[in-house]
Protein backbone atom coordinates (compact mmCIF):
# COMPACT_ATOMS: atom_id res chain seq x y z
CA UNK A 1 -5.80 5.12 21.73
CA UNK A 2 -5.19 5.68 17.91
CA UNK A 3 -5.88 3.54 15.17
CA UNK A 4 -3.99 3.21 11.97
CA UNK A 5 -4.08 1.14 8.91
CA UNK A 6 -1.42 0.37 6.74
CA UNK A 7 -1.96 -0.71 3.07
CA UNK A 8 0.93 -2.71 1.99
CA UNK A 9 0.67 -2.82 -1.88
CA UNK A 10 2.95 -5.42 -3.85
CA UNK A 11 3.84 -4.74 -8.10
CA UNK A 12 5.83 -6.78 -10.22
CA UNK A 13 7.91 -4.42 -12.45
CA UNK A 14 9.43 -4.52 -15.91
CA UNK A 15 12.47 -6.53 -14.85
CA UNK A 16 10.26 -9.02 -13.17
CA UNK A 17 10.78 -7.91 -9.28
CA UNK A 18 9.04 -7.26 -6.57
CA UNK A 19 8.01 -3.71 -5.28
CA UNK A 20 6.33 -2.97 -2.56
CA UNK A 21 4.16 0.38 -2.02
CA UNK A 22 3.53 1.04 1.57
CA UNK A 23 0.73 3.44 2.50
CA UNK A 24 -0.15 4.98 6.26
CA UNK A 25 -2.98 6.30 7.92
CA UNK A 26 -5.35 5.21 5.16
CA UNK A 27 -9.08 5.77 5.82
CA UNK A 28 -11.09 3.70 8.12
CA UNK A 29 -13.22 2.19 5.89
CA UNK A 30 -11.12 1.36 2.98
CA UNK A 31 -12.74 -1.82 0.64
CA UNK A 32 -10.60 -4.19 -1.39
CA UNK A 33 -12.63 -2.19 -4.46
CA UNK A 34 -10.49 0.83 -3.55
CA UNK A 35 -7.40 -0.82 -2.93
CA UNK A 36 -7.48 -2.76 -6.53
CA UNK A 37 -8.87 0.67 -8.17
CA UNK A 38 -5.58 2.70 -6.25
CA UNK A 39 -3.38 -0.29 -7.75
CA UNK A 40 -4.80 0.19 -11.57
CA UNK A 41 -4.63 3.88 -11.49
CA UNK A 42 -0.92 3.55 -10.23
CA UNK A 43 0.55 0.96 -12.85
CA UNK A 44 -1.82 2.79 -15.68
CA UNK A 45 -0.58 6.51 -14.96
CA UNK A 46 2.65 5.73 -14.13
CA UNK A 47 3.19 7.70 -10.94
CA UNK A 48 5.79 5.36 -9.66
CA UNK A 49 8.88 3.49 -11.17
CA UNK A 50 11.77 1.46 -9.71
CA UNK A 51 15.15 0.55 -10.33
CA UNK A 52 13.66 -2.72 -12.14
CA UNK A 53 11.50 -0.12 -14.54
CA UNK A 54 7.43 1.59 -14.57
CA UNK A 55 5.78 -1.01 -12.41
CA UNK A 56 3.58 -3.36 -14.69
CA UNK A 57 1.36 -5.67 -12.81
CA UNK A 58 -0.11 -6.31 -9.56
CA UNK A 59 0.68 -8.92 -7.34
CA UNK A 60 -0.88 -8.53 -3.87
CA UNK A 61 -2.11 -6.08 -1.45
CA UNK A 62 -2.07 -6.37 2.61
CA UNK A 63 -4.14 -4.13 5.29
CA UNK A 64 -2.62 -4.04 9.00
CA UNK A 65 -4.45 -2.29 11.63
CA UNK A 66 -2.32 -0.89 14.00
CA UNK A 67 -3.26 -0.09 17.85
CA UNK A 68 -1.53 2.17 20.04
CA UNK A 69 -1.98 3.28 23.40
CA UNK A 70 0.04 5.70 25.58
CA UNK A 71 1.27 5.01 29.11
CA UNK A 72 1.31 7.30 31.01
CA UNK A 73 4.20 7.09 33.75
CA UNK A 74 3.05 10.20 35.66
């Protein structure tokens, strides 16, 4: 069985729009405190940009946990 978490991480860029950073396999015991720290760092370096322009704000962030398990048919 694996486990994995996905951090879904929403900006608002120059232009106003949406962008969504999507991050997997992040580590098991990830806090919000992380999450918003990874978001600052982000906007204030400027390690990503968009179509809209350098992503300015945040606007939301989402963990999923994801469970898998193989079948096996054999």
């Amino acid at each position: 069985m694996d486990n994995n978490k996905i951090v879904t991480m929403t900006f608002i860029n120059k232009s106003g729009t949406k962008v969504n950073l999507r991050v997997e396999y992040a580590k098991q015991d990830l806090s919000k405190d992380d999450i918003v720290t990874l978001m600052d760092s982000i906007i204030s370096k400027g390690v990503i940009t968009s179509k809209g322009g350098p992503l300015m704000f945040k606007d939301s962030a989402e963990v999923v946990e994801k469970e898998s398990s193989k079948i096996e048919l054999r």
